[in-house]
Protein backbone atom coordinates (compact mmCIF):
# COMPACT_ATOMS: atom_id res chain seq x y z
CA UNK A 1 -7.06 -13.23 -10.79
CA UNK A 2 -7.85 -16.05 -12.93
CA UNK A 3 -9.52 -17.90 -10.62
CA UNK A 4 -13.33 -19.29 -10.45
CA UNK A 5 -14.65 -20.73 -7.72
CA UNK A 6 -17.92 -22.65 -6.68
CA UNK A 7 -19.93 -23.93 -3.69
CA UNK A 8 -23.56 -25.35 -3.75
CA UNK A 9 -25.98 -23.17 -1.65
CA UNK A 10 -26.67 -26.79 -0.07
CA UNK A 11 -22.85 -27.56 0.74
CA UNK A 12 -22.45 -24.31 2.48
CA UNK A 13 -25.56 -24.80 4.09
CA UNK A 14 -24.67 -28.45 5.65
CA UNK A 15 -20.65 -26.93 6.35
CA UNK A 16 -21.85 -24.24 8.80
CA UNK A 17 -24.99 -26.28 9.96
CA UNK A 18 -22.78 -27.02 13.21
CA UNK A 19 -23.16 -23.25 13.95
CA UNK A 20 -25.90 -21.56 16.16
CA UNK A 21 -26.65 -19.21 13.66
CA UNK A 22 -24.90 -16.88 11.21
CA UNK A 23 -24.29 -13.38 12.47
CA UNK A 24 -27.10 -11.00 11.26
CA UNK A 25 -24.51 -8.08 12.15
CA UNK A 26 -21.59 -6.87 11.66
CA UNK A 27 -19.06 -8.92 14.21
CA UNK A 28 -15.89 -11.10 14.58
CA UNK A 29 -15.82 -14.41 12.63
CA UNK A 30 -15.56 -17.13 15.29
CA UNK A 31 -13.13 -19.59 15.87
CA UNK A 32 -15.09 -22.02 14.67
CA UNK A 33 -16.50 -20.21 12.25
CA UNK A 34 -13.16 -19.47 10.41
CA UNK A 35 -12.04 -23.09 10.76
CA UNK A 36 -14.85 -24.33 8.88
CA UNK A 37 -14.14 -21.51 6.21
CA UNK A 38 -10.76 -21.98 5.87
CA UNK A 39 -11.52 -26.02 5.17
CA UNK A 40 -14.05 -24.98 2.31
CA UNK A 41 -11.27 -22.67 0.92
CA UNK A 42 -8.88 -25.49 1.05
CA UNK A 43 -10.99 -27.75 -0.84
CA UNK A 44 -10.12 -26.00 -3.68
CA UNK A 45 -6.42 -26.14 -4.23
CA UNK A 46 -5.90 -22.61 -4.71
CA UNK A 47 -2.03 -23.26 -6.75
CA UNK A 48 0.35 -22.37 -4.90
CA UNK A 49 1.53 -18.86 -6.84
CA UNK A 50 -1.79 -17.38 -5.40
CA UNK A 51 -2.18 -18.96 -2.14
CA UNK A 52 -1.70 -15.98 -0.07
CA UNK A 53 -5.48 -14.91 -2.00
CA UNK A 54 -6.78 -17.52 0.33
CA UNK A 55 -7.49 -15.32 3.22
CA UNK A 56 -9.23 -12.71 0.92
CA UNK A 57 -11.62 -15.73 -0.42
CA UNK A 58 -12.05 -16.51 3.34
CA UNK A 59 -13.27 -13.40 3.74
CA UNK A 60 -15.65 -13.69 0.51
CA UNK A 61 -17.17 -16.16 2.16
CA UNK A 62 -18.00 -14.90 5.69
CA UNK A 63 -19.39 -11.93 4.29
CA UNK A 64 -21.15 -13.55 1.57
CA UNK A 65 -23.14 -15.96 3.89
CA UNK A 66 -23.84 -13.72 6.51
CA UNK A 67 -25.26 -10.92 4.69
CA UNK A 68 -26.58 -13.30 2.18
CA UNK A 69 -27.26 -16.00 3.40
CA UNK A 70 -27.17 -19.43 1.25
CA UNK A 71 -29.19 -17.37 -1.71
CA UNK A 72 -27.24 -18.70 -5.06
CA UNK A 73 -25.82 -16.00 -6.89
CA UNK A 74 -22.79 -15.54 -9.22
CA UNK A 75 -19.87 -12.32 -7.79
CA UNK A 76 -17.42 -11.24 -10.44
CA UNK A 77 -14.31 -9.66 -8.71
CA UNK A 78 -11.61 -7.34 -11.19
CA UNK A 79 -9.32 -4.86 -9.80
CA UNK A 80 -7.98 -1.79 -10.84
CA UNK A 81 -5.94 -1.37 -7.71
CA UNK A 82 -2.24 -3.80 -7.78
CA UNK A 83 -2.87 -5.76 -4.88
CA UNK A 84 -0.92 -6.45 -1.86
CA UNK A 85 1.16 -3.68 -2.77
CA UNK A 86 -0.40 -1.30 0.70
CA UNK A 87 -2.89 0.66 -1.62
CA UNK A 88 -5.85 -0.51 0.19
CA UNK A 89 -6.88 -2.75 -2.20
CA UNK A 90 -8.29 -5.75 0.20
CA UNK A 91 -10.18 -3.16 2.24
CA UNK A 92 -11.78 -2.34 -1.27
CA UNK A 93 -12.30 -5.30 -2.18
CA UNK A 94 -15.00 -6.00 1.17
CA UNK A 95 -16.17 -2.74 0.68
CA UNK A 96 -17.60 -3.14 -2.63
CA UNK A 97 -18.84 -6.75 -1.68
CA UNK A 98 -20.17 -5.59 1.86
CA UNK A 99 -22.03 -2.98 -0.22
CA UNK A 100 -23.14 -4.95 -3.15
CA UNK A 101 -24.29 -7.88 -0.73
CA UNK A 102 -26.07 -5.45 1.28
CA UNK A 103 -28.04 -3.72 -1.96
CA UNK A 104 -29.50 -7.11 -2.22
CA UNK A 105 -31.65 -6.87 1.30
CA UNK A 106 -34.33 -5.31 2.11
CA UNK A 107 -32.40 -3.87 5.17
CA UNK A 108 -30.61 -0.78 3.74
CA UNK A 109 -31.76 1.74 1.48
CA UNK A 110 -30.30 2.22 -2.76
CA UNK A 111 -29.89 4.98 -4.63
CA UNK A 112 -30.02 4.20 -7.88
CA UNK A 113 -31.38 7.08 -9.41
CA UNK A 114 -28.53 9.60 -10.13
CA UNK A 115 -25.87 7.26 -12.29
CA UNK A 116 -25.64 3.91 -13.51
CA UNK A 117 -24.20 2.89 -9.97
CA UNK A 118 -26.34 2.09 -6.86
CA UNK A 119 -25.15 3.87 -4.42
CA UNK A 120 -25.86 3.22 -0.28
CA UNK A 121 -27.60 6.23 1.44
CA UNK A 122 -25.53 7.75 4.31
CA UNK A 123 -27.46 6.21 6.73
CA UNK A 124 -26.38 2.86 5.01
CA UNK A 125 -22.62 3.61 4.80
CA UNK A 126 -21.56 3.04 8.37
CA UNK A 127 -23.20 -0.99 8.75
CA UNK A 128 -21.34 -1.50 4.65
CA UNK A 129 -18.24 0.07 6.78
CA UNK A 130 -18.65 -2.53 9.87
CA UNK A 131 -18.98 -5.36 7.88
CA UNK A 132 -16.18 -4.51 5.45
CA UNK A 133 -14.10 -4.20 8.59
CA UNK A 134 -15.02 -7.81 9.58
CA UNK A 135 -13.85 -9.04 6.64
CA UNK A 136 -10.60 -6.93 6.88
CA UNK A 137 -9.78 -8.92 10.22
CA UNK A 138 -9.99 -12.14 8.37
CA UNK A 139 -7.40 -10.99 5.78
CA UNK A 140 -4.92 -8.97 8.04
CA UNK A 141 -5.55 -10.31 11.67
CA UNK A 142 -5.85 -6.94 13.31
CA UNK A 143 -5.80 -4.29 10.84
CA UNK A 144 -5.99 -0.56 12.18
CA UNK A 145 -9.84 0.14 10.23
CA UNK A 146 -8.55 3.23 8.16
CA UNK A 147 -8.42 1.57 4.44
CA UNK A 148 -11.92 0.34 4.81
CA UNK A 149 -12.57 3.46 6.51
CA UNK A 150 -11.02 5.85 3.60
CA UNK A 151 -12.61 3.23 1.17
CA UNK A 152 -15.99 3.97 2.85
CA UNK A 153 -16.08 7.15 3.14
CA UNK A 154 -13.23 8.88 1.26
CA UNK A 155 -11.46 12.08 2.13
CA UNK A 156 -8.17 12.26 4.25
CA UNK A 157 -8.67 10.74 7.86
CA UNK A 158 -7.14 10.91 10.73
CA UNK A 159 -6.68 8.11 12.72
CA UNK A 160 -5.52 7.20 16.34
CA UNK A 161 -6.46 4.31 18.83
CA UNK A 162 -9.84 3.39 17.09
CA UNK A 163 -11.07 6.85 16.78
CA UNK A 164 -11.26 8.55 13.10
CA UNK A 165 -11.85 12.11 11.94
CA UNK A 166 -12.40 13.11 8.77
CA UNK A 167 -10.14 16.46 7.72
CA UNK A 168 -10.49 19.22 5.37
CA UNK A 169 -7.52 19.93 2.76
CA UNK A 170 -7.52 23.15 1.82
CA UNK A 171 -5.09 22.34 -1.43
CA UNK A 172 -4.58 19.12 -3.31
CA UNK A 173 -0.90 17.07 -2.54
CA UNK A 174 0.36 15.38 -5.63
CA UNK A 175 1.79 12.37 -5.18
CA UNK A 176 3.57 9.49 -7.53
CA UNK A 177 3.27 6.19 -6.63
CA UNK A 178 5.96 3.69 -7.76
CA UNK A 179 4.75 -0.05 -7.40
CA UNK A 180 8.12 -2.34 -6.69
CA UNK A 181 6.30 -4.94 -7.34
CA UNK A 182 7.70 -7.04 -4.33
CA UNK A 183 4.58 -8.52 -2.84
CA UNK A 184 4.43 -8.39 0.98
CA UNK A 185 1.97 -9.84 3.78
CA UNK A 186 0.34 -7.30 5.98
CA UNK A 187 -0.46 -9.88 8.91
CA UNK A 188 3.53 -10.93 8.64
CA UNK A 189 4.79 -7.34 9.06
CA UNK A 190 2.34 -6.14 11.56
CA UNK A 191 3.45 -9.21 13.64
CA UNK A 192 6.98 -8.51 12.88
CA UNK A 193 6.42 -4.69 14.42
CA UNK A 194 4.90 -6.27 17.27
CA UNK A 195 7.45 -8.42 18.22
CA UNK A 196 10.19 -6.14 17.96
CA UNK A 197 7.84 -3.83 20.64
CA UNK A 198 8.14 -6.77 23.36
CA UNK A 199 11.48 -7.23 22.67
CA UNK A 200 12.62 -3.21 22.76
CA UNK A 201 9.49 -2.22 24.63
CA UNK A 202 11.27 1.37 25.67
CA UNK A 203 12.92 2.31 22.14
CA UNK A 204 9.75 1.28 20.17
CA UNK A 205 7.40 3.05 22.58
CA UNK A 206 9.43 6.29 21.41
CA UNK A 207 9.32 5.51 17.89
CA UNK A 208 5.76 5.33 18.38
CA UNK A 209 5.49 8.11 20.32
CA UNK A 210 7.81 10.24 17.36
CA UNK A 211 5.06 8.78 14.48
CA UNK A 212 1.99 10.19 16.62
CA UNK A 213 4.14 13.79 16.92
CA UNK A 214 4.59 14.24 13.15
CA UNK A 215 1.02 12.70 12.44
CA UNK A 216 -0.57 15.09 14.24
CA UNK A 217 2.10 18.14 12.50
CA UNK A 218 1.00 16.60 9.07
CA UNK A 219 -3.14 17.03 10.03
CA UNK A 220 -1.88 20.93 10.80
CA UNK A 221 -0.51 21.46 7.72
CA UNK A 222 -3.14 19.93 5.59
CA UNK A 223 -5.66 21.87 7.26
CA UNK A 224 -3.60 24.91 7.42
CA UNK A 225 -4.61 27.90 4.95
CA UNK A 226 -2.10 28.43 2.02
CA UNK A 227 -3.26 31.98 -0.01
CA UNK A 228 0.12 32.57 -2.33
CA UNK A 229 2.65 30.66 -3.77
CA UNK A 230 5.11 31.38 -1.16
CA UNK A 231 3.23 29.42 2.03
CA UNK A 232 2.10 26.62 -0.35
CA UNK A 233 5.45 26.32 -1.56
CA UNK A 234 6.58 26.29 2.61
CA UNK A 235 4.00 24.27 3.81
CA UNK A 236 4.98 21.80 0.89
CA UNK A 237 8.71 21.63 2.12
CA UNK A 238 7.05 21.30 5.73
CA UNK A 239 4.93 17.65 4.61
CA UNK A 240 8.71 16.87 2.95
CA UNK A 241 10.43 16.87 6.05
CA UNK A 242 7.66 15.12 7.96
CA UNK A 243 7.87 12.55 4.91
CA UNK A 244 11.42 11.74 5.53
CA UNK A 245 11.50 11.12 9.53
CA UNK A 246 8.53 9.41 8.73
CA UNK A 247 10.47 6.94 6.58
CA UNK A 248 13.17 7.23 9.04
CA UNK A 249 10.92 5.77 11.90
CA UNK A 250 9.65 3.57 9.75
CA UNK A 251 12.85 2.14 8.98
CA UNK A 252 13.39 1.34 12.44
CA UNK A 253 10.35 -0.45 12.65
CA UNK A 254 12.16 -2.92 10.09
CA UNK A 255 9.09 -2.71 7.76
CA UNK A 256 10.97 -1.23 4.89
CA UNK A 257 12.65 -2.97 1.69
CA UNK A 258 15.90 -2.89 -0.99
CA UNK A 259 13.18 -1.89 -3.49
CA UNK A 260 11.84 1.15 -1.33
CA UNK A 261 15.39 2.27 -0.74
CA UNK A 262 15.97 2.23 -4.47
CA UNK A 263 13.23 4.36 -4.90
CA UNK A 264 14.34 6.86 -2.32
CA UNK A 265 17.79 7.28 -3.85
CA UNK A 266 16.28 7.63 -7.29
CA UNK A 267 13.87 10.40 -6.08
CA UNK A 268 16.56 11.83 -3.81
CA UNK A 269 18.94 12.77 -6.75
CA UNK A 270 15.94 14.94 -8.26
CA UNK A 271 15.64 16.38 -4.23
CA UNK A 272 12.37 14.62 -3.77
CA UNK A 273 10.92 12.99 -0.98
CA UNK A 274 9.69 9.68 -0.56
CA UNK A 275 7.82 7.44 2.00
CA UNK A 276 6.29 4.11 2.28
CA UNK A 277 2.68 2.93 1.88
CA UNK A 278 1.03 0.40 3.89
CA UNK A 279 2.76 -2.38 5.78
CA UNK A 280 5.54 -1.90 3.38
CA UNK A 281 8.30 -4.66 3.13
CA UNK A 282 7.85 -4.30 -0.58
CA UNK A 283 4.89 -2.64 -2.23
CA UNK A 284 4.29 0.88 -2.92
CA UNK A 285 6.15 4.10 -2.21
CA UNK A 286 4.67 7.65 -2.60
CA UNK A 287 6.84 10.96 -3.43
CA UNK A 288 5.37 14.37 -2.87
CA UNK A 289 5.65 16.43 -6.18
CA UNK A 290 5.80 19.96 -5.61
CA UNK A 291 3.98 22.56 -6.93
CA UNK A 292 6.36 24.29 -9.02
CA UNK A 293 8.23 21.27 -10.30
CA UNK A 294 8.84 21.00 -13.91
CA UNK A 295 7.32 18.63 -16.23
CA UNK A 296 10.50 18.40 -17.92
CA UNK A 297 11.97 16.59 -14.40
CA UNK A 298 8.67 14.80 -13.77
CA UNK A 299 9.54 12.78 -16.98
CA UNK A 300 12.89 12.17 -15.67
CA UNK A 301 12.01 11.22 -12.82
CA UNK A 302 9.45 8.58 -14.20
CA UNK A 303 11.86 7.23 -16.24
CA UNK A 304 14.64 6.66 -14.11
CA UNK A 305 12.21 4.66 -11.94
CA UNK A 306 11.10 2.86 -14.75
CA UNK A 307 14.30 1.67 -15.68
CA UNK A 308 15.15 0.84 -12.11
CA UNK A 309 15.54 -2.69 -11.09
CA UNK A 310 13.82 -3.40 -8.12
């Protein structure tokens, strides 16, 4: 990011000295709490290009004194992942801390044996997976738990009202994901959903209602044995068409963008489906890719994208 940031064990120490104690488990940041946060993150005059990585230093913070403490210690953070481009990558980003803070107590247990990465028993994975969710809720507000969960724990997951199961594929989906680039707020567009619920309570309960339907027909077909080319080939078509009134649904959410419908008419003319990722309103869009397409389309694909203006 570019950015380096610093705070004296004993200025952190005196800020949050107004507080009972820190949490020693995984829970909501107070009130309070966050208001004396935010006014150390101010301090710094993050410029203005990168302000919205405020909330994500926030959330450094928390998680850094509360499963730290007031220890010194010096946290490099570089990402792979484009962020805020609904690819998960704040929900990775307090995973890996959660778990790196929490390989530094004596409270959870490190592998460290089988590769040059420690790794958190399973035993260790769910309180790493609590913690990363608390600072998910200082970044997003109320975010839904399944990056941090997938982040966690990996594999596909199903996810409704809190609850999560983990699935079993029984054939890999290829996917391409085109970033547009256009950065988006989660918290914004969650809020934005929300408010168009009060306001068309009825219509947006069925929209809802529609999303749940074809979630739980997408867990079926994952799941769902495929032994030739024929049903894989059908059961491909069958996540295509769940793809699209996905998109459609999510359109009427009003959490799509110009730059996703770009996409979709430039994977459309190659008869390829297409769907937002994450809160959308910019970001990333994934399109199935078939078994039995070509490579020679693949490449044209790509490159019509490429040369697409978003």
């Amino acid at each position: 990011m570019g950015l380096v940031f610093s705070w004296p064990s004993k200025i952190l120490e005196e800020a949050f000295h107004s507080l009972d104690t820190l949490p020693s488990t995984p829970q909501s940041c107070s009130p309070p709490h966050l208001k004396l946060i935010t006014s150390l993150v101010e301090e710094k005059n993050i410029p203005e290009a990168k302000i919205w990585l405020s909330s994500g230093v926030s959330a450094f913070l928390y998680l850094y004194t509360s499963i730290h403490g007031y220890k010194p210690a010096i946290v490099t953070v570089t990402s792979e992942l484009p962020l805020g481009s609904g690819l998960g990558s704040s929900a990775s980003f307090c995973v890996s801390l959660a778990a790196a803070l929490l390989a530094l107590t004596s409270e959870v247990l490190v592998d460290d044996e089988n590769s040059q990465w420690l790794t958190l028993t399973e035993s260790n994975l769910e309180l790493e997976n609590k913690w990363a969710f608390e600072g998910e809720k200082i970044i997003h507000g109320k975010p839904s738990g399944i990056d941090n969960n997938v982040s966690t724990f990996g594999k596909v997951i199903m996810f409704k009202s809190g609850e999560l199961t983990q699935m079993k594929s029984t054939m890999p989906l290829r996917m391409l994901i085109t970033n547009t680039k256009v950065a988006r707020n989660t918290k914004a567009l969650v809020d934005g959903v929300s408010e168009r619920a009060v306001r068309h309570p009825s219509a947006m309960y069925t929209v809802f209602t529609a999303v749940d339907f074809i979630s739980k027909e997408l867990a079926n077909a994952i799941e769902a044995p495929a032994a030739d080319d024929i049903s894989i080939t059908r059961r491909e078509e069958m996540i295509e068409e769940l793809m699209d009134m996905n998109q459609g649904l999510l359109q009427c959410m009003g959490v799509s963008h110009a730059s996703i419908e770009n996409v979709l008419r430039v994977t459309a003319k190659y008869k390829l489906t297409s769907k937002l990722t994450g809160a959308s309103g910019g970001g990333c869009v994934l399109t199935l890719l078939p078994t039995l397409l070509s490579n020679n389309i693949m490449k044209n694909v790509v490159a019509d994208l490429e040369s697409c203006e978003f």
